[in-house]
PDB file of N, CA and C in Angstrom:
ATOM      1  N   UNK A   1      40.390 -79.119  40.189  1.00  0.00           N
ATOM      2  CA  UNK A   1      41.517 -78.224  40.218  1.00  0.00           C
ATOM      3  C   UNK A   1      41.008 -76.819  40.518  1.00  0.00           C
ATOM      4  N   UNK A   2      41.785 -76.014  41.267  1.00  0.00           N
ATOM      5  CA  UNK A   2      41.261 -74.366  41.674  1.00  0.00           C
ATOM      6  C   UNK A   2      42.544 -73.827  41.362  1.00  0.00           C
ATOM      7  N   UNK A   3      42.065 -72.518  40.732  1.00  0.00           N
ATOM      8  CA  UNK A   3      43.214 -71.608  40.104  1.00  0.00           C
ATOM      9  C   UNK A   3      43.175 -69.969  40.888  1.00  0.00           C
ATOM     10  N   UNK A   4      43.525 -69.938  41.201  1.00  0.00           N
ATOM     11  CA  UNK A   4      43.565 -68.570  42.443  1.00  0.00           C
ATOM     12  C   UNK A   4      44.357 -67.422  41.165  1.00  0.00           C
ATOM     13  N   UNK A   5      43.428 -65.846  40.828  1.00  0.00           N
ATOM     14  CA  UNK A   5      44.054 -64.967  40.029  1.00  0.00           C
ATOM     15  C   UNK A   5      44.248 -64.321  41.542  1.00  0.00           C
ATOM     16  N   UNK A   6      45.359 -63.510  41.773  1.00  0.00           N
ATOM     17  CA  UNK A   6      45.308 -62.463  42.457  1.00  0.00           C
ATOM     18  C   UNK A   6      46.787 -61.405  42.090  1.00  0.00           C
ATOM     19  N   UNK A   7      46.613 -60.015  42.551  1.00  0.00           N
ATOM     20  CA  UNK A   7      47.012 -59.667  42.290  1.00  0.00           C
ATOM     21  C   UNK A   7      48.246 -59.285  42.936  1.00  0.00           C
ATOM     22  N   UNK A   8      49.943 -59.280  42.440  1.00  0.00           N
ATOM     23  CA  UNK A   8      50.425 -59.109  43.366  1.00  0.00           C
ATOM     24  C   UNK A   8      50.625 -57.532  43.932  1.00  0.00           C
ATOM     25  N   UNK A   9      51.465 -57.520  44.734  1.00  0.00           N
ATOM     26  CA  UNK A   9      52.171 -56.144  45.715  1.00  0.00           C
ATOM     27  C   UNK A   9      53.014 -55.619  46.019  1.00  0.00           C
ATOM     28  N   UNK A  10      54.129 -54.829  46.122  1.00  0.00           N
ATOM     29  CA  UNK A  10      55.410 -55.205  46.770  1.00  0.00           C
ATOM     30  C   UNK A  10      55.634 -55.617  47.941  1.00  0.00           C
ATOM     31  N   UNK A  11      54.642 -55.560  48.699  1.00  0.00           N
ATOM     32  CA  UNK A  11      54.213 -56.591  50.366  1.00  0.00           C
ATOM     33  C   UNK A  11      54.685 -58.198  50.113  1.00  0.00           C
ATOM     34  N   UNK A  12      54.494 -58.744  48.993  1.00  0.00           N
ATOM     35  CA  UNK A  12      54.239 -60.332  48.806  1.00  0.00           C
ATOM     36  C   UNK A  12      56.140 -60.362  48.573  1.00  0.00           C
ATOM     37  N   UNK A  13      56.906 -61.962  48.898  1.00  0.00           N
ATOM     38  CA  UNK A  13      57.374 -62.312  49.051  1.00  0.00           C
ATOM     39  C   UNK A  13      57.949 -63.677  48.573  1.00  0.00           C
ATOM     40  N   UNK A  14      56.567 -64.197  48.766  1.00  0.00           N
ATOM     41  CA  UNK A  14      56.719 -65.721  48.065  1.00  0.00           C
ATOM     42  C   UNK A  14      55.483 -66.532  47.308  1.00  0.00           C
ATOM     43  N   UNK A  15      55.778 -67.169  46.668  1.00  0.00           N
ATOM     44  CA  UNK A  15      54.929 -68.153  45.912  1.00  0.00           C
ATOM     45  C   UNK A  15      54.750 -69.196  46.326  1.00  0.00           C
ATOM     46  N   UNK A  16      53.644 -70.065  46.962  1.00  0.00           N
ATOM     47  CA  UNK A  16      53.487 -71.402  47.194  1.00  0.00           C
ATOM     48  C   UNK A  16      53.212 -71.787  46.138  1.00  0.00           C
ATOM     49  N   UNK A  17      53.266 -72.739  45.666  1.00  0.00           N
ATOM     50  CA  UNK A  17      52.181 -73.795  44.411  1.00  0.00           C
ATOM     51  C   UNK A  17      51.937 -75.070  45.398  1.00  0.00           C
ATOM     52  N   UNK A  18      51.295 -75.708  45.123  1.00  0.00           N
ATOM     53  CA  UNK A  18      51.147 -76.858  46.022  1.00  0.00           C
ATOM     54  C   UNK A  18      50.440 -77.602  45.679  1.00  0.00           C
ATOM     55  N   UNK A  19      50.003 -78.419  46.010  1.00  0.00           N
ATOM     56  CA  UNK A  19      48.430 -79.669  45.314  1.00  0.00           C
ATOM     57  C   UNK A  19      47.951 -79.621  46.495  1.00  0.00           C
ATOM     58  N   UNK A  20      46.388 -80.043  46.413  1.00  0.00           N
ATOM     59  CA  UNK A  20      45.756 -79.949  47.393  1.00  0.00           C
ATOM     60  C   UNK A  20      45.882 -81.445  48.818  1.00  0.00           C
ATOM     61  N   UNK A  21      46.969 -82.000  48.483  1.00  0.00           N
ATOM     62  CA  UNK A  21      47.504 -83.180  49.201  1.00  0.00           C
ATOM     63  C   UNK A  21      48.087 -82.384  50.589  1.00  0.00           C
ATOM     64  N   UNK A  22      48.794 -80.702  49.868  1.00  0.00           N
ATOM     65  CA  UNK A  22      49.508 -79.984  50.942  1.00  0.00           C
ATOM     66  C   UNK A  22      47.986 -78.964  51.594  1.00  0.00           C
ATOM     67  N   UNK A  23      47.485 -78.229  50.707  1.00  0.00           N
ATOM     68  CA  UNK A  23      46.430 -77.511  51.385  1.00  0.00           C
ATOM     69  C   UNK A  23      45.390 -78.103  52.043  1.00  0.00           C
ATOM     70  N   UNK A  24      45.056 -79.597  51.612  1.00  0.00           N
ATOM     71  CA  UNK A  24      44.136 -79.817  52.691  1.00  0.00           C
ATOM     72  C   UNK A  24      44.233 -80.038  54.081  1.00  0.00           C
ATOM     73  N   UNK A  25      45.594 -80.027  54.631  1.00  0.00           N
ATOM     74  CA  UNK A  25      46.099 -80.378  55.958  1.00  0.00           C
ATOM     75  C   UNK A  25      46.525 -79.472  56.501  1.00  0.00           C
ATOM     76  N   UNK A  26      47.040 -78.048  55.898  1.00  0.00           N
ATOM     77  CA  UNK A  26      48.263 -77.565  56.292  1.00  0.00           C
ATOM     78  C   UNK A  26      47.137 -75.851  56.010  1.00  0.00           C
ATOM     79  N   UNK A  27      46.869 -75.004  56.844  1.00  0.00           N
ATOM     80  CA  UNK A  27      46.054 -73.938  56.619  1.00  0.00           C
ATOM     81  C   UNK A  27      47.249 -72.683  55.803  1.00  0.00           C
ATOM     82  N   UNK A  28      46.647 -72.071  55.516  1.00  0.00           N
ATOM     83  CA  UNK A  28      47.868 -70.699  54.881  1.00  0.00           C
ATOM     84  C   UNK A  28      48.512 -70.183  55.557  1.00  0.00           C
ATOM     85  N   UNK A  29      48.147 -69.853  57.025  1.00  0.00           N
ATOM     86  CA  UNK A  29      49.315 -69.552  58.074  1.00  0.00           C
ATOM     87  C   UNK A  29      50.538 -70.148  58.158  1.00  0.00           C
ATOM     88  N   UNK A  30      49.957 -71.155  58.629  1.00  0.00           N
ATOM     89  CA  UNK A  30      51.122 -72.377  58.910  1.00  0.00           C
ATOM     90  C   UNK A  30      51.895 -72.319  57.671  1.00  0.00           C
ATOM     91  N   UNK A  31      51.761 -72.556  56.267  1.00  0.00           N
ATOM     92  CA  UNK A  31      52.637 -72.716  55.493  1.00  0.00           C
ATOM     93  C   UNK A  31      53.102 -71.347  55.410  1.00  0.00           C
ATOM     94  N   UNK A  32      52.579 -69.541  55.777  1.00  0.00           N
ATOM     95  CA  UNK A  32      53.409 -68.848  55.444  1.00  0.00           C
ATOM     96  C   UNK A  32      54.509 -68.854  56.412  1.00  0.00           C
ATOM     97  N   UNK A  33      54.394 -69.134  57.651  1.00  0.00           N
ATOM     98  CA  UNK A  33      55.003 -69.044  59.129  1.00  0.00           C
ATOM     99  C   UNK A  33      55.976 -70.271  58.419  1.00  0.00           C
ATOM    100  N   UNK A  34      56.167 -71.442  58.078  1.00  0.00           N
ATOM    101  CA  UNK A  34      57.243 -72.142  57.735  1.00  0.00           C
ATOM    102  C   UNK A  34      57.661 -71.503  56.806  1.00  0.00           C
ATOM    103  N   UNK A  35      57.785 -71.394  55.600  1.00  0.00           N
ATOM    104  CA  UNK A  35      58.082 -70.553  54.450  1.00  0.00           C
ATOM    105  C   UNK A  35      59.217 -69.572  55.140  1.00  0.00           C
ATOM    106  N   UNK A  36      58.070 -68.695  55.957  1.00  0.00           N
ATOM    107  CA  UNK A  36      59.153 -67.640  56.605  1.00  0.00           C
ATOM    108  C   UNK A  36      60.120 -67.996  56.943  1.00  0.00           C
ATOM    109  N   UNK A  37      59.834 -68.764  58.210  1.00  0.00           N
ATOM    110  CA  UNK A  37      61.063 -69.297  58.626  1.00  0.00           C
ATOM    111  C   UNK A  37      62.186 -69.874  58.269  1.00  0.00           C
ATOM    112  N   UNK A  38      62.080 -70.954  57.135  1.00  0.00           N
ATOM    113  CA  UNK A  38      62.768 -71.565  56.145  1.00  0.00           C
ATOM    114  C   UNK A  38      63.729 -70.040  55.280  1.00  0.00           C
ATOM    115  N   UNK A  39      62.918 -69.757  54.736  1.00  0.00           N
ATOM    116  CA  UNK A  39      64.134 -68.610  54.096  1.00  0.00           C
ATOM    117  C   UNK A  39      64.441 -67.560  54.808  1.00  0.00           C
ATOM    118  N   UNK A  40      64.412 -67.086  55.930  1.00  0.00           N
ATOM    119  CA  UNK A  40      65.145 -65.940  56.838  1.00  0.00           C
ATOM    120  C   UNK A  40      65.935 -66.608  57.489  1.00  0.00           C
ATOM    121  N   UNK A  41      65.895 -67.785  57.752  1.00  0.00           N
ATOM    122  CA  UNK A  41      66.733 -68.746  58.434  1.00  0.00           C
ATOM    123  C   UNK A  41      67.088 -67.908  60.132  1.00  0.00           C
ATOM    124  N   UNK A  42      66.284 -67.680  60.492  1.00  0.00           N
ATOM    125  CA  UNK A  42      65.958 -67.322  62.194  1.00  0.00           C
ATOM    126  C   UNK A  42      66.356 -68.024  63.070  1.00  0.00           C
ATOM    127  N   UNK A  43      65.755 -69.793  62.494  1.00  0.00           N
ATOM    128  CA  UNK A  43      66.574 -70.678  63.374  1.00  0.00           C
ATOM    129  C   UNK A  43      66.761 -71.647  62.455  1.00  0.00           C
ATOM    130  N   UNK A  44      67.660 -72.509  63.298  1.00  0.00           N
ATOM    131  CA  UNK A  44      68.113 -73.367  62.786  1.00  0.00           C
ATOM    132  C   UNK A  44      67.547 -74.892  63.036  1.00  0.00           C
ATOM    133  N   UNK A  45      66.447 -74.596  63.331  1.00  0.00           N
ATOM    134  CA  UNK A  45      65.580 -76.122  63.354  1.00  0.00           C
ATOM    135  C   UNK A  45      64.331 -75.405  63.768  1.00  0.00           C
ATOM    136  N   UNK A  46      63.027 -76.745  62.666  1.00  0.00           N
ATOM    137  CA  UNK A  46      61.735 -75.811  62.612  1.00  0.00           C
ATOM    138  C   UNK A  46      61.366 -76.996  63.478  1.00  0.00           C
ATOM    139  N   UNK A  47      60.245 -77.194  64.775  1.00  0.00           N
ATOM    140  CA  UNK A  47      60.159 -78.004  65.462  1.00  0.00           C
ATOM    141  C   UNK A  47      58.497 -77.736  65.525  1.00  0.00           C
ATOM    142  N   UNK A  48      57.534 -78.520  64.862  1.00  0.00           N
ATOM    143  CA  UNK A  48      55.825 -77.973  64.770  1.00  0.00           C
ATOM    144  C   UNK A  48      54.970 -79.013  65.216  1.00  0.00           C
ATOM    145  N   UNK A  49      54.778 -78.282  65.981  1.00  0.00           N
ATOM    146  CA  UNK A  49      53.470 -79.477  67.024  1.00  0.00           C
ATOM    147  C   UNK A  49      52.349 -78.834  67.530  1.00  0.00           C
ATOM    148  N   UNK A  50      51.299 -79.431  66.817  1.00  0.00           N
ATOM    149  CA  UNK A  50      49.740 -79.034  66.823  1.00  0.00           C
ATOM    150  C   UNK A  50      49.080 -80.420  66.167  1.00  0.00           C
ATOM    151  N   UNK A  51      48.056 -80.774  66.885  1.00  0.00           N
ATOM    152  CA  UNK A  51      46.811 -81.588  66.352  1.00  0.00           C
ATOM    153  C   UNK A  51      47.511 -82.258  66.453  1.00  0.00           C
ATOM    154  N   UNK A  52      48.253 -83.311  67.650  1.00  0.00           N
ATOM    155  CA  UNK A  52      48.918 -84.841  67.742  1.00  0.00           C
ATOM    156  C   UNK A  52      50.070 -85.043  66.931  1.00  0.00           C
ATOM    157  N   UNK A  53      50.390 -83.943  65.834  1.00  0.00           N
ATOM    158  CA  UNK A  53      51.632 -84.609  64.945  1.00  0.00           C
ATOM    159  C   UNK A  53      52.859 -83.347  65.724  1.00  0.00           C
ATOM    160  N   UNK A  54      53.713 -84.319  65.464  1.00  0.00           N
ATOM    161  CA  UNK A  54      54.690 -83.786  65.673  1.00  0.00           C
ATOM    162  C   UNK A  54      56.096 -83.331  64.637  1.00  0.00           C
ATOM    163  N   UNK A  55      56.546 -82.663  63.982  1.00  0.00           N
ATOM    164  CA  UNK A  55      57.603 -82.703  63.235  1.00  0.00           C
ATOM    165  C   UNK A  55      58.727 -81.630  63.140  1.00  0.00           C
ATOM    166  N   UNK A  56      59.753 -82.929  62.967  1.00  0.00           N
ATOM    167  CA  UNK A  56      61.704 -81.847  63.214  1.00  0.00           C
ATOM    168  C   UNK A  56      62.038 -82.160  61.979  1.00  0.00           C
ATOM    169  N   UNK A  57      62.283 -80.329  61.382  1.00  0.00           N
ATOM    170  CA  UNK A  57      63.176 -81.169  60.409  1.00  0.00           C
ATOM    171  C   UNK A  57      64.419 -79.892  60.514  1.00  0.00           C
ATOM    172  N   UNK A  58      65.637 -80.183  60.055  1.00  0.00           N
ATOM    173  CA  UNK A  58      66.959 -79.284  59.470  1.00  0.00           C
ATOM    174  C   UNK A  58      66.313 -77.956  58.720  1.00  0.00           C
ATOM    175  N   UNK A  59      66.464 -77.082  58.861  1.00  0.00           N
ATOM    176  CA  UNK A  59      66.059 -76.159  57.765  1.00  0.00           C
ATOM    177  C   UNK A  59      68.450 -75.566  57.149  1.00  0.00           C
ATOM    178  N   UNK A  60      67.642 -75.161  55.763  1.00  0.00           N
ATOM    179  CA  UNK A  60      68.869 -74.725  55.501  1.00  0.00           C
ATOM    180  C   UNK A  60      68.946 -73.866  54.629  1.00  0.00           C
ATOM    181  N   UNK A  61      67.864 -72.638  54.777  1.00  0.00           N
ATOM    182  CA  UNK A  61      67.448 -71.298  54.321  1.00  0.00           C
ATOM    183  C   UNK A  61      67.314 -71.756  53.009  1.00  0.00           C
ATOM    184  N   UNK A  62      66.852 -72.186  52.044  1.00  0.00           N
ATOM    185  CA  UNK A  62      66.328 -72.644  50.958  1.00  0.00           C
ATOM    186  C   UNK A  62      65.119 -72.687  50.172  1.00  0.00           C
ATOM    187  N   UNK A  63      64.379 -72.403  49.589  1.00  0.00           N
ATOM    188  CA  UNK A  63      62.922 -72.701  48.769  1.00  0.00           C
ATOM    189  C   UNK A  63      62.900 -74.238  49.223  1.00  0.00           C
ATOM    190  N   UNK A  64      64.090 -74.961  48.434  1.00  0.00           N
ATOM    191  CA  UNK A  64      63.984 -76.176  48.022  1.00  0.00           C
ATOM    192  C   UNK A  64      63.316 -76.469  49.679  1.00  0.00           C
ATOM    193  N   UNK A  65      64.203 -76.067  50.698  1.00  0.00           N
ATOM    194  CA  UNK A  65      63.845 -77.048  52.186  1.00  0.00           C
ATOM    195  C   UNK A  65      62.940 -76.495  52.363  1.00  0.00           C
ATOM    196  N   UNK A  66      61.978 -75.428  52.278  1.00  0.00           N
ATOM    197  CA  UNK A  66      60.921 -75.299  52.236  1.00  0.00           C
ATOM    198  C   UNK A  66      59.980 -75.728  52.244  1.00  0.00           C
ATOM    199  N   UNK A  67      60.161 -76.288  50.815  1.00  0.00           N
ATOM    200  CA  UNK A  67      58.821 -77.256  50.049  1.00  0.00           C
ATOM    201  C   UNK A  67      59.188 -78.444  50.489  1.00  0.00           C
ATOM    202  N   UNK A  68      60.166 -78.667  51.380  1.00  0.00           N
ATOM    203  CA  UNK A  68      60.186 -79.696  51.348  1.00  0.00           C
ATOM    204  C   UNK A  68      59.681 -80.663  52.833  1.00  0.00           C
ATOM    205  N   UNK A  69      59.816 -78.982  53.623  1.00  0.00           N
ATOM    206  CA  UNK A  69      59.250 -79.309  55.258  1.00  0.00           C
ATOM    207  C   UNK A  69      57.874 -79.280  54.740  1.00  0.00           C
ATOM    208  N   UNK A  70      57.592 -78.460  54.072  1.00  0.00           N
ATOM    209  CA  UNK A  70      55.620 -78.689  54.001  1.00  0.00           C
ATOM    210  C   UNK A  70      55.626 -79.787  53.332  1.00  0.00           C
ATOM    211  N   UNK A  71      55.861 -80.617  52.414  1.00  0.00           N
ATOM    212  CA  UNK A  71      55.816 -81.962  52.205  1.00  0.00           C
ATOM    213  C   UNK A  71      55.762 -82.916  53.235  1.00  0.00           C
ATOM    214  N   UNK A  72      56.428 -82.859  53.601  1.00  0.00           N
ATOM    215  CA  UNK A  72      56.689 -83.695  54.887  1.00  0.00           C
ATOM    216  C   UNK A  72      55.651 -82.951  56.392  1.00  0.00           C
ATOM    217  N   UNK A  73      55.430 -82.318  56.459  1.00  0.00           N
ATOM    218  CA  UNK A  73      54.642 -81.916  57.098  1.00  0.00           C
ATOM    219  C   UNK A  73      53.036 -82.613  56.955  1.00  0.00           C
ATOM    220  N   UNK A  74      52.625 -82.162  55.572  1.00  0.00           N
ATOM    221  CA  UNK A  74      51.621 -82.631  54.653  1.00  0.00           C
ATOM    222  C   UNK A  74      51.495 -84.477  55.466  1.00  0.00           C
ATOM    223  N   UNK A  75      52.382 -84.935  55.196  1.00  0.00           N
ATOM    224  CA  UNK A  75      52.688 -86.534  55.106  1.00  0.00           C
ATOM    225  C   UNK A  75      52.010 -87.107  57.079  1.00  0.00           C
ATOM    226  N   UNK A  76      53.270 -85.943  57.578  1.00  0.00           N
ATOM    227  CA  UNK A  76      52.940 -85.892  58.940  1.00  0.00           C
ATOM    228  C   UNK A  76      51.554 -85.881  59.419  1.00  0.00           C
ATOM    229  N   UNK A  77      51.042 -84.976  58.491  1.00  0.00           N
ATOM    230  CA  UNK A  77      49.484 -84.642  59.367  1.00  0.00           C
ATOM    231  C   UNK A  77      48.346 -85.590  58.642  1.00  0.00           C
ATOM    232  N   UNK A  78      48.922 -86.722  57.947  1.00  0.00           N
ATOM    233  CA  UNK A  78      47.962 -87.761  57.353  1.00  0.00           C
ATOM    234  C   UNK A  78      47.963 -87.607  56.011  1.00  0.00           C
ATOM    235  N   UNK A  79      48.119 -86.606  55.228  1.00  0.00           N
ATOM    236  CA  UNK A  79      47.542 -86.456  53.723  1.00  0.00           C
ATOM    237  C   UNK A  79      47.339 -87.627  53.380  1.00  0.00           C
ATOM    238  N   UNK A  80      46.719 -88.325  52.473  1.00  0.00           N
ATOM    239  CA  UNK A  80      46.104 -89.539  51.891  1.00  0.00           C
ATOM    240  C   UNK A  80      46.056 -89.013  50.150  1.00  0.00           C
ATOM    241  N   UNK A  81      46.485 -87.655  49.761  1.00  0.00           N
ATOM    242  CA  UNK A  81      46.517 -87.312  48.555  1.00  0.00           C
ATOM    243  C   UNK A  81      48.303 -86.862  48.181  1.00  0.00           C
ATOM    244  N   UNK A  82      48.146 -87.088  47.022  1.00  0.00           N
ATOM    245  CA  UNK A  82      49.854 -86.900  46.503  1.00  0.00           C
ATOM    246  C   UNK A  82      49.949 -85.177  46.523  1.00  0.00           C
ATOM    247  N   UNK A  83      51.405 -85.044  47.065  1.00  0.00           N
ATOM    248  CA  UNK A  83      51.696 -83.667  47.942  1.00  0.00           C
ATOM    249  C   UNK A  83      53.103 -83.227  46.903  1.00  0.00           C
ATOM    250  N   UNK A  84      52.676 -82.315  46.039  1.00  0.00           N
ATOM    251  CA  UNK A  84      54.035 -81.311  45.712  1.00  0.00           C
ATOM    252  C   UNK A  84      53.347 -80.246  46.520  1.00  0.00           C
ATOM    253  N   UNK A  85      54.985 -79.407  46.443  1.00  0.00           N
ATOM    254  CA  UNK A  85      54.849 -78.039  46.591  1.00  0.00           C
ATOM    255  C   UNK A  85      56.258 -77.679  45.729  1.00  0.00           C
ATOM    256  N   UNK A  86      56.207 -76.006  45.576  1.00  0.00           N
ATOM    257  CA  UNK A  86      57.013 -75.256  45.223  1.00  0.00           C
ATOM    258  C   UNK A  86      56.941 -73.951  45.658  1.00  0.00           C
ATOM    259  N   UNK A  87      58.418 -73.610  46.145  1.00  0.00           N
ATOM    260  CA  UNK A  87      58.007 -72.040  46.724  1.00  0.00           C
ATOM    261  C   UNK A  87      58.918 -71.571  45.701  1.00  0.00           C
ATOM    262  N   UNK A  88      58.247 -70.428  45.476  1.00  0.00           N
ATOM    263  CA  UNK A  88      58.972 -69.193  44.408  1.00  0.00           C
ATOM    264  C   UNK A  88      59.273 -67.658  45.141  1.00  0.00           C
ATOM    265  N   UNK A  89      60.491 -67.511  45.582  1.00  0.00           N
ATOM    266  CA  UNK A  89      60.422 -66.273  46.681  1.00  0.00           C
ATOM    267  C   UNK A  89      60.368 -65.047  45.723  1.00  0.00           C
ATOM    268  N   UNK A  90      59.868 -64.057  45.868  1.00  0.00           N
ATOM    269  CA  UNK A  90      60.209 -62.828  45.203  1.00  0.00           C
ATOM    270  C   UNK A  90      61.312 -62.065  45.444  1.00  0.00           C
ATOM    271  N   UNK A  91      61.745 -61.958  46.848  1.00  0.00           N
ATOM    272  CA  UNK A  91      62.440 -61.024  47.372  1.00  0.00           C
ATOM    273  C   UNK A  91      64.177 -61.442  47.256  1.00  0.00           C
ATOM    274  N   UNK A  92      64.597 -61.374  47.123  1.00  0.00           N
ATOM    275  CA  UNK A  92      66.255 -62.063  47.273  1.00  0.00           C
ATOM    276  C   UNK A  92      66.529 -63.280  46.321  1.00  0.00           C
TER     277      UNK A  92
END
C-alpha cells in the first residue's frame, strides 16, 4: 500500500483515490484529463484511444461517472488487479 501526504492549494480541484488496479494502467494525466472532462462536461462523450484500447463511454458531469470511466478504462487497458476509484471534487 502507498500513502501520498501532500499538501493542498487553491489550484487543486479534485481528489482521486484509486487502488493500484487503476494507477497501474492509467498515468496521472490521463486520469486528470478524464476527471476534467467528466465534471466540466465540455463534451458530451469521452472517446480514448491510445496503446490498442479503445473506449466510449456517456459522460454525465458527475464524480460518480468519473470514477466510473477510469474504472472501466482501468478494465479496458487490461488491469488484472481489482480497480476502485473515487473522485472527491473540491471546487463546486
Amino acid at each position: 500500500m502507498t500513502v501520498m501526504v501532500t499538501k493542498r492549494t487553491e489550484d487543486d480541484e479534485f481528489l482521486i483515490l484509486a487502488s493500484d488496479g487503476m494507477w497501474d494502467v492509467i498515468s496521472n494525466e490521463v486520469t486528470c484529463k478524464v476527471v476534467n472532462k467528466c465534471l466540466d462536461g465540455s463534451i458530451g462523450r469521452i472517446s480514448i484511444y491510445e496503446e490498442d484500447h479503445y473506449h466510449d463511454h456517456v459522460q454525465s458531469h458527475s464524480r460518480s461517472e468519473a470514477a466510473a470511466v477510469l474504472a472501466d478504462l482501468a478494465m479496458a487497458r487490461g488491469s488484472k488487479d481489482n480497480i476502485s476509484v473515487i473522485v472527491v471534487p473540491y471546487k463546486k
